[in-house]
Protein backbone atom coordinates (compact mmCIF):
# COMPACT_ATOMS: atom_id res chain seq x y z
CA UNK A 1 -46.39 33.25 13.75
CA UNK A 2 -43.37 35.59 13.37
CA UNK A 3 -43.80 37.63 10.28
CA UNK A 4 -40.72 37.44 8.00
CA UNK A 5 -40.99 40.04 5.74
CA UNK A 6 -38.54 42.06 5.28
CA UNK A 7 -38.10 45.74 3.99
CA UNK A 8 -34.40 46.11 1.86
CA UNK A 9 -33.42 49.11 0.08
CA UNK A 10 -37.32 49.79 -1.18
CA UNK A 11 -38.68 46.46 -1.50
CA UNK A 12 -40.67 44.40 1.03
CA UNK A 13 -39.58 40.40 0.56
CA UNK A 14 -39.08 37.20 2.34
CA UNK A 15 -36.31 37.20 4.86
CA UNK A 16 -34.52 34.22 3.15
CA UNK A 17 -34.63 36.46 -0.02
CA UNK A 18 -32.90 39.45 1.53
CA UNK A 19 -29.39 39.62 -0.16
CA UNK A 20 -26.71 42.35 0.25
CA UNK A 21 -23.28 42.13 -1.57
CA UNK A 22 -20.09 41.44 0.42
CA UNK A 23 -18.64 44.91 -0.42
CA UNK A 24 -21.05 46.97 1.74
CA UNK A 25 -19.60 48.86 4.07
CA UNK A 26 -21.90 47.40 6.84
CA UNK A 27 -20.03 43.96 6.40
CA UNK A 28 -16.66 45.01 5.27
CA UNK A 29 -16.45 47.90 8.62
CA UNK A 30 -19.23 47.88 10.44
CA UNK A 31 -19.69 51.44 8.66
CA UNK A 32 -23.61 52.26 9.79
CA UNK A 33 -26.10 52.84 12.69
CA UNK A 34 -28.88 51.05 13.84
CA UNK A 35 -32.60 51.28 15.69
CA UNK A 36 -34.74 49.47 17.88
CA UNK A 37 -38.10 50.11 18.46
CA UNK A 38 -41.05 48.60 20.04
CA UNK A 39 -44.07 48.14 19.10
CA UNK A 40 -47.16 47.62 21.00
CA UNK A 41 -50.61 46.08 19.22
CA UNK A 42 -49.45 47.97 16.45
CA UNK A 43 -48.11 51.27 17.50
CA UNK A 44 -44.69 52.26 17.51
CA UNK A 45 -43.79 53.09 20.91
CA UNK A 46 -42.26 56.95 20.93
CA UNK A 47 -41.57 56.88 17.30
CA UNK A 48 -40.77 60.54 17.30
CA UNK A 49 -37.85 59.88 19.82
CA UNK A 50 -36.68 56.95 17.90
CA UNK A 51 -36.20 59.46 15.09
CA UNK A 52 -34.86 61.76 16.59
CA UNK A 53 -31.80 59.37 18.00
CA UNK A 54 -31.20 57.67 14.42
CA UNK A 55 -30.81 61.28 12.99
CA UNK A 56 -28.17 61.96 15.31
CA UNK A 57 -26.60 58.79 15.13
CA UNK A 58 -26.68 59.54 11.23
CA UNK A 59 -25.37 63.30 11.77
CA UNK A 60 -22.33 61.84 14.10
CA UNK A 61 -21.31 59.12 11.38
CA UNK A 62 -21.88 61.68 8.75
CA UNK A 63 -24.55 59.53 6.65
CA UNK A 64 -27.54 61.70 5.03
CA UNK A 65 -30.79 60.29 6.52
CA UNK A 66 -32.18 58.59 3.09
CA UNK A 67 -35.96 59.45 4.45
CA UNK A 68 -38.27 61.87 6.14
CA UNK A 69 -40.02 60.72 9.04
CA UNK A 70 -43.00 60.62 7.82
CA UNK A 71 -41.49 58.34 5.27
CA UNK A 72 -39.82 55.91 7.76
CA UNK A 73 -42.85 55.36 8.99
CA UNK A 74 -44.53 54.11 5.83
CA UNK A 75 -42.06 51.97 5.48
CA UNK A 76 -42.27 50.02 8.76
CA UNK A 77 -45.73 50.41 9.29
CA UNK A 78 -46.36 47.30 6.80
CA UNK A 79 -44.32 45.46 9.19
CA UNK A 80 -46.39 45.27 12.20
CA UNK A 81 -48.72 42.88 13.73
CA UNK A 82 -51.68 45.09 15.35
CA UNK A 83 -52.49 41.96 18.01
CA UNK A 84 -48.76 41.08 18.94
CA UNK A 85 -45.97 43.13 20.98
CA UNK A 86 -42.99 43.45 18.48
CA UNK A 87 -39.58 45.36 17.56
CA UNK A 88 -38.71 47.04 14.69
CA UNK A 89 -34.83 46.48 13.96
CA UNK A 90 -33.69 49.48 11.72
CA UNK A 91 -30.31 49.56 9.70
CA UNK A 92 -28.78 52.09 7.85
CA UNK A 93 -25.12 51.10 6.26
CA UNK A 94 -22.73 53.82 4.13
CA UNK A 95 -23.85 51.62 1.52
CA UNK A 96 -21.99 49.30 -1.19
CA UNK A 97 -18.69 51.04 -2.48
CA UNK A 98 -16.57 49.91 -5.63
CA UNK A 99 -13.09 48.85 -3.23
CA UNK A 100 -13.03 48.44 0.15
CA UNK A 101 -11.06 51.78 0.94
CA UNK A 102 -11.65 53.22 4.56
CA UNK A 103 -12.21 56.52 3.34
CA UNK A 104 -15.78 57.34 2.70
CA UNK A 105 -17.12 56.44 -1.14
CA UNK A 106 -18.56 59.47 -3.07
CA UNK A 107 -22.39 59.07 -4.74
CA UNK A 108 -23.22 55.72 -3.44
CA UNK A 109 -26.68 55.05 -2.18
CA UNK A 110 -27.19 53.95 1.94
CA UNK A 111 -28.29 50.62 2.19
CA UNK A 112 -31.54 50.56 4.37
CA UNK A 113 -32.90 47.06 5.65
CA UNK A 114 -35.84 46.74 8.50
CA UNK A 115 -37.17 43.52 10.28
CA UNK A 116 -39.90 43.06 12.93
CA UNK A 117 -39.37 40.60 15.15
CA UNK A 118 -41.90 39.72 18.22
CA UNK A 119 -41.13 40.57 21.79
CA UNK A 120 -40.45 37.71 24.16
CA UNK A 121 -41.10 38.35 27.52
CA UNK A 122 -37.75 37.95 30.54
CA UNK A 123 -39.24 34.82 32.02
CA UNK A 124 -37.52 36.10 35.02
CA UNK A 125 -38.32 39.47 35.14
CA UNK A 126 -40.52 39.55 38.21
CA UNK A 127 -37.83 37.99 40.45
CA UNK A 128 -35.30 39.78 39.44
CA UNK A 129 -32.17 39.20 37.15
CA UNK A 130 -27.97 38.39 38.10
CA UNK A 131 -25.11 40.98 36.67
CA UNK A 132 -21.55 41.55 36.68
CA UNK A 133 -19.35 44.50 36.69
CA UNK A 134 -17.08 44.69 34.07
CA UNK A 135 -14.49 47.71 32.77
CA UNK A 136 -16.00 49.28 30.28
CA UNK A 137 -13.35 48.59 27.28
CA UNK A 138 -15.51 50.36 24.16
CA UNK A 139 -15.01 53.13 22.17
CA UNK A 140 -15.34 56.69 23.47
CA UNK A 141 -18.38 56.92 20.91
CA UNK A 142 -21.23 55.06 22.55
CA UNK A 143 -23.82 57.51 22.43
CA UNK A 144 -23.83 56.47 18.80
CA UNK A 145 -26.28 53.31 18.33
CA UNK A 146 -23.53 51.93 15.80
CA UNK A 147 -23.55 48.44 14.27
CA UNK A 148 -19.96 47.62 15.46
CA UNK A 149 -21.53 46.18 18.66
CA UNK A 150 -18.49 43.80 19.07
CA UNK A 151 -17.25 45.21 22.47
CA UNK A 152 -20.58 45.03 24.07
CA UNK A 153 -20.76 41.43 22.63
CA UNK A 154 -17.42 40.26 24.52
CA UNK A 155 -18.46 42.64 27.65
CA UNK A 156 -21.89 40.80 27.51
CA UNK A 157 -20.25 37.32 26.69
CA UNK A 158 -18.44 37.56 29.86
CA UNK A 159 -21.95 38.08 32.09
CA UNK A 160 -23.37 35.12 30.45
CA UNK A 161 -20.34 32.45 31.04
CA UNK A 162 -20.84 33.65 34.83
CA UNK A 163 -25.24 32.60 34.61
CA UNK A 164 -25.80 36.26 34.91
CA UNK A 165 -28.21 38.34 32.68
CA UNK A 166 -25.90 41.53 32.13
CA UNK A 167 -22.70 43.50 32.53
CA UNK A 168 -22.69 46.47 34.34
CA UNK A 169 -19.99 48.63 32.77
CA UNK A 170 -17.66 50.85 34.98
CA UNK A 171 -14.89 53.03 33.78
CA UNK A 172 -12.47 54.91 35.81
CA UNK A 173 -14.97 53.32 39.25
CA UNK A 174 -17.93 54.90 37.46
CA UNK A 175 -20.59 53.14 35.89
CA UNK A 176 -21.59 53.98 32.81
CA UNK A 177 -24.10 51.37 31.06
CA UNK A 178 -24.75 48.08 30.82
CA UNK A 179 -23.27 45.67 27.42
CA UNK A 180 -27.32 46.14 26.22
CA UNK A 181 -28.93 48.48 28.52
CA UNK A 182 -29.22 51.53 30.64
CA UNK A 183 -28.48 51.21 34.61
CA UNK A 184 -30.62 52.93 37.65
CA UNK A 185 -30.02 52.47 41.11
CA UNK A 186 -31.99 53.67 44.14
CA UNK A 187 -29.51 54.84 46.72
CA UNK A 188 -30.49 56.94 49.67
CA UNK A 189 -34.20 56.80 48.43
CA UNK A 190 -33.23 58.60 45.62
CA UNK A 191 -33.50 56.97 42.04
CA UNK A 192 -30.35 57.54 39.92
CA UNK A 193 -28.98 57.38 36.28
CA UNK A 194 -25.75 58.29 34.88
CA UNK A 195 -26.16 61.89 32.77
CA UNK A 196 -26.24 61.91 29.43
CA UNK A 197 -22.78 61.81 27.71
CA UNK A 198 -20.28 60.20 24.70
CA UNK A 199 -19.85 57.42 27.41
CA UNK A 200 -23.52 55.86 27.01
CA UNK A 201 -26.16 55.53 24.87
CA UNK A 202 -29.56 57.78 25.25
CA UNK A 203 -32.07 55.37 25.91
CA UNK A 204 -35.68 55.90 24.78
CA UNK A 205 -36.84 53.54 27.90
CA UNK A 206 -34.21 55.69 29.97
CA UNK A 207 -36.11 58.65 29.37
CA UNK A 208 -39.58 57.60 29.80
CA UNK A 209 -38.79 56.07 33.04
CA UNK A 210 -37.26 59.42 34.03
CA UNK A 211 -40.63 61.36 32.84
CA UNK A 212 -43.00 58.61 34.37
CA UNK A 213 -40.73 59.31 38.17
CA UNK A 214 -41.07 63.09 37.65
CA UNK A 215 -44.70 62.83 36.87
CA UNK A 216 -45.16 60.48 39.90
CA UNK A 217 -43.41 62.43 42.46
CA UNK A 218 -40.33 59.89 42.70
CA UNK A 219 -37.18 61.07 43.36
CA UNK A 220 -34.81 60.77 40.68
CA UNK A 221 -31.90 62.61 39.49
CA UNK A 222 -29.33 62.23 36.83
CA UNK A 223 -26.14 61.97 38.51
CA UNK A 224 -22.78 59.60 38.27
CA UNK A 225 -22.68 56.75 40.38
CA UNK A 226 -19.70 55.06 41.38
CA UNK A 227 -19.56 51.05 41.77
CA UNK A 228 -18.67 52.02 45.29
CA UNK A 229 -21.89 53.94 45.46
CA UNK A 230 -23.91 51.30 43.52
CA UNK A 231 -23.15 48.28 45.79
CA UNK A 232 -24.80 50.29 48.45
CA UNK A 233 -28.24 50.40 46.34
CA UNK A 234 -31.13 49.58 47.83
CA UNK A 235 -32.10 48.70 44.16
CA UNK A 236 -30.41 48.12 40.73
CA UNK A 237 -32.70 48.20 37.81
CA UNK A 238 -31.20 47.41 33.76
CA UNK A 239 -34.16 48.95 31.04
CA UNK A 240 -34.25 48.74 27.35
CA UNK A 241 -36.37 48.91 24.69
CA UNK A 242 -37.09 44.81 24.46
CA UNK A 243 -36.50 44.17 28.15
CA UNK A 244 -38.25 47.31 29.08
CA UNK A 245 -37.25 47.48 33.11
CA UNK A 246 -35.70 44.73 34.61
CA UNK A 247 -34.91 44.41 38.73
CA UNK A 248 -30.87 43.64 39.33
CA UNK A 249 -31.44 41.15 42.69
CA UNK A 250 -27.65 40.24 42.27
CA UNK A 251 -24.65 42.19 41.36
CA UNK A 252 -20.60 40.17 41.70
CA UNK A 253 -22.28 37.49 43.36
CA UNK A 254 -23.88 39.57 46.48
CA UNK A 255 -27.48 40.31 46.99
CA UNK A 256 -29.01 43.54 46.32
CA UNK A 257 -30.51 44.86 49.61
CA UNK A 258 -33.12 41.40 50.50
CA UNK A 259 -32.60 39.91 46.75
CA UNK A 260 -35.70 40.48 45.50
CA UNK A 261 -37.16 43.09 43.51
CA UNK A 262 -37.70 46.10 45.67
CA UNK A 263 -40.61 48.91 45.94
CA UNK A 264 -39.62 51.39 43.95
CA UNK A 265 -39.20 49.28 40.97
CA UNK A 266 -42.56 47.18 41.79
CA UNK A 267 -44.55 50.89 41.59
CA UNK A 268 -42.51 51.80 38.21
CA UNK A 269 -42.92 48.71 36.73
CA UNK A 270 -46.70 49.60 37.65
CA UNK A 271 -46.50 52.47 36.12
CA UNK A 272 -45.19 51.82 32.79
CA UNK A 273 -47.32 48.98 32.23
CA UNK A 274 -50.00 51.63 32.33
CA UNK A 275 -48.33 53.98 30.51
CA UNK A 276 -47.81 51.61 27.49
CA UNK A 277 -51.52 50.28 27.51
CA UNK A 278 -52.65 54.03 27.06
CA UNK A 279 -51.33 54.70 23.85
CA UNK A 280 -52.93 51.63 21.94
């Protein structure tokens, strides 16, 4: 069974129990960051690099990081399952203010709440998933893992009314992300990702999958792709922390290459797979 215990602002308690008022900034503005990260039998997978991205999400939004590392992971630690894959879920809000005032309240504590939820497996995965492209219509932010998520939700929404898995987002005829992911595409034999930038967020999953192709002697290269470019893949491939790596067989309604999950992705699939089962 799931566990539901919950970690809020320094106590561990039943999830139903887990109250915040209605004048923190998290409700009132969306004012905080999130984290996801995996777990597998018990270890959290690259914790350090987790850290490292809700620091700078914190420095961006100008929030003091309430804990040390080391700390953080005391804290979540207790909320693991050592025999089940899981997710920690990780938010940090500006905290509960005295008036809802945009500017930022002085001496008020962050609130800090933490859930672990268990991973459940794409029953699709295998074969391969549908997605759309969409315009990318968010905020020129998105390297930030903020909580106001509600562009990705409508760019997502859209994918789903059309039976597809995800949006592909594309601004000015480049892609950038997907609504909930990061986007690769094997073109020319060559696997690509869009470089790091403002316009998408750093993905843990991203970069392991970059360090498992360098270590593997796959080509890959961070470079922009254009939709142009991408409906010309040989293979489109969506990764995140939860879905991990996930073969695009459709994109608008036409096939990627055969529509099936292609050879490149089959061997990195492979190879993350083993990569995960040698750090428990």
């Amino acid at each position: 069974m799931e566990n539901k215990t919950v970690y809020l602002n320094g106590d561990y308690l039943p999830l139903n129990e887990a109250k915040i008022s209605v004048m923190d900034r998290g409700f009132l503005f969306g004012d905080g960051i999130y984290e996801v990260i995996p777990s597998y039998s018990g270890h959290l997978f690259r914790f350090q690099e987790h850290m490292e991205r809700l620091e700078n999400s914190l420095t961006i939004i100008r929030l003091t990081n309430p804990h040390t590392r080391e700390q953080w992971l005391k804290i979540l630690t207790p909320l693991l399952d050592s025999s089940l894959d899981q997710y920690i879920y990780l938010q940090i809000t500006r905290g509960v203010a005295p008036k809802r005032d945009h500017a930022f309240p002085e001496n008020i504590p962050p609130t800090v709440f933490a859930m672990c939820s268990n991973i459940a497996p794409l029953d699709n995965r295998d074969s391969g998933v549908k997605a759309i492209s969409v315009d990318d219509s968010r905020w020129e932010l998105c390297n930030v893992k903020a909580t106001t998520l509600l562009a990705n939700i409508l760019l997502r929404q859209q994918a789903v009314e059309q039976g597809c898995a995800e949006a592909i987002l594309v601004k000015d005829g480049y892609v950038t992300e997907g609504a909930a992911s990061n986007v690769f595409a094997v073109i020319d034999g060559i696997l690509m990702t869009p470089p790091q930038s403002h316009e998408i967020l750093p993905g843990i999953t991203r970069d392991v999958i970059l360090e498992i192709a360098q270590q593997n002697n796959i080509l890959c290269r961070e470079e922009i792709i254009s939709l142009d470019a991408l409906k010309t893949a040989s293979e489109i491939w969506i990764a995140s922390s939860t879905r991990e790596i996930v073969p695009v067989v459709e994109l608008d309604s036409e096939k990627v290459s055969d529509g099936k999950p292609g050879p490149v992705w089959q061997t990195m699939n492979r190879l993350f797979q083993a990569y995960k089962k040698s750090l428990s």
